[in-house]
Protein backbone atom coordinates (compact mmCIF):
# COMPACT_ATOMS: atom_id res chain seq x y z
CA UNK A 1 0.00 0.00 0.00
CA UNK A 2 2.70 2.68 1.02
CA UNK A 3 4.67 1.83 -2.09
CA UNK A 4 1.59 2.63 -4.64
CA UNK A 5 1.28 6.08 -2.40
CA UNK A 6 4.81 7.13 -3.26
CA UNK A 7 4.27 6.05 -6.73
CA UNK A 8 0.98 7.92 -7.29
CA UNK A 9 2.87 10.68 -5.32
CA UNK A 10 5.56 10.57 -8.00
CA UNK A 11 3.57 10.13 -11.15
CA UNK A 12 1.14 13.22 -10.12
CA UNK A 13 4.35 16.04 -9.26
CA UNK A 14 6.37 14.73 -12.45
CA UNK A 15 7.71 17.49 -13.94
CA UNK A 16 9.09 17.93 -17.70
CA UNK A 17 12.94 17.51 -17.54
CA UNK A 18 14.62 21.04 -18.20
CA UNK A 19 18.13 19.19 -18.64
CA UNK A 20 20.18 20.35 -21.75
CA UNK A 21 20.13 16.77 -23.67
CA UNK A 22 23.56 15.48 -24.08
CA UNK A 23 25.21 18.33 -21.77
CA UNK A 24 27.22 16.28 -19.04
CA UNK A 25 26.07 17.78 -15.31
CA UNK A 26 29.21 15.69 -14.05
CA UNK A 27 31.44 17.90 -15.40
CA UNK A 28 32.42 20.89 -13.73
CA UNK A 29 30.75 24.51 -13.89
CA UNK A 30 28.76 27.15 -11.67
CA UNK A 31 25.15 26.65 -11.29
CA UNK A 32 22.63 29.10 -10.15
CA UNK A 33 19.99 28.05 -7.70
CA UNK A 34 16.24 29.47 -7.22
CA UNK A 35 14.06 28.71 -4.72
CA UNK A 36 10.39 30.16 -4.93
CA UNK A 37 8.02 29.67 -1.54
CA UNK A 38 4.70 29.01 -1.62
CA UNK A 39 2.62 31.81 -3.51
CA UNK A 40 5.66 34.02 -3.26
CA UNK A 41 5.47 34.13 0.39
CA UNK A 42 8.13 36.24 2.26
CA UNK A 43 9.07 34.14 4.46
CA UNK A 44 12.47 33.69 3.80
CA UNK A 45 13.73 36.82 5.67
CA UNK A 46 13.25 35.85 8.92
CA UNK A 47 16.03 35.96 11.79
CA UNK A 48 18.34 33.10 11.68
CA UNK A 49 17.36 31.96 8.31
CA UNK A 50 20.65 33.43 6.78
CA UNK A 51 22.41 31.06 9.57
CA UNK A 52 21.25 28.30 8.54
CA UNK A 53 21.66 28.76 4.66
CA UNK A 54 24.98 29.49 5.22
CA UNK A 55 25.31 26.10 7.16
CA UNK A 56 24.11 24.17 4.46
CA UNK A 57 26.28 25.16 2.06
CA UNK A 58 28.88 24.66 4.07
CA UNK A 59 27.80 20.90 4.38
CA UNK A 60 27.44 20.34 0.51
CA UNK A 61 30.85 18.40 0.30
CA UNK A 62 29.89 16.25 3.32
CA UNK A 63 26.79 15.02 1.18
CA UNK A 64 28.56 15.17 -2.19
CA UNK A 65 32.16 14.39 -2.84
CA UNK A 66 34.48 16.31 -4.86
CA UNK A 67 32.32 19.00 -4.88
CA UNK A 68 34.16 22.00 -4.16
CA UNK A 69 32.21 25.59 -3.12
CA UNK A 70 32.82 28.91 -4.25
CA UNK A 71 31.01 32.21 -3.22
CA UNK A 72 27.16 32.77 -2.47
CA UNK A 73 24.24 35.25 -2.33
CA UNK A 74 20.92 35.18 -1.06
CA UNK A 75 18.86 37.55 -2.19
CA UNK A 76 15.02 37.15 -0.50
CA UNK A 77 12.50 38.67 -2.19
CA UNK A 78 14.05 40.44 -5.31
């Protein structure tokens, strides 16, 4: 039962693929990342929240090896 809940989970928030076809993500290069709340909530600047971004990142190359950081910027609600 679980399993066909995850699976019905998965098939209804599939999303189109918006990977260049044939471009290699293993290789190396700067990515940008977005994250958009819930109806464009702001609820991203909130006390402590830069804290614990910054933690995160940090942790990336715990999670995923030779994976190397450079700089970063938040920028809530621009």
């Amino acid at each position: 039962m679980g399993r066909d809940l995850i699976a019905c989970g998965r098939e209804r928030y599939r999303r189109r693929s918006i990977r260049l076809p044939g471009y290699d993500y293993t290789s190396c290069g700067a990515y940008f990342v977005t994250v958009c709340t819930h109806r464009r909530e702001c609820i991203l600047d909130v006390s402590g929240f830069y804290d614990v971004v910054e933690q995160a990142w940090h942790e990336i190359p715990i999670h995923f090896r030779n994976t190397s950081l450079d700089e970063f910027v938040i920028m809530p609600n621009h």
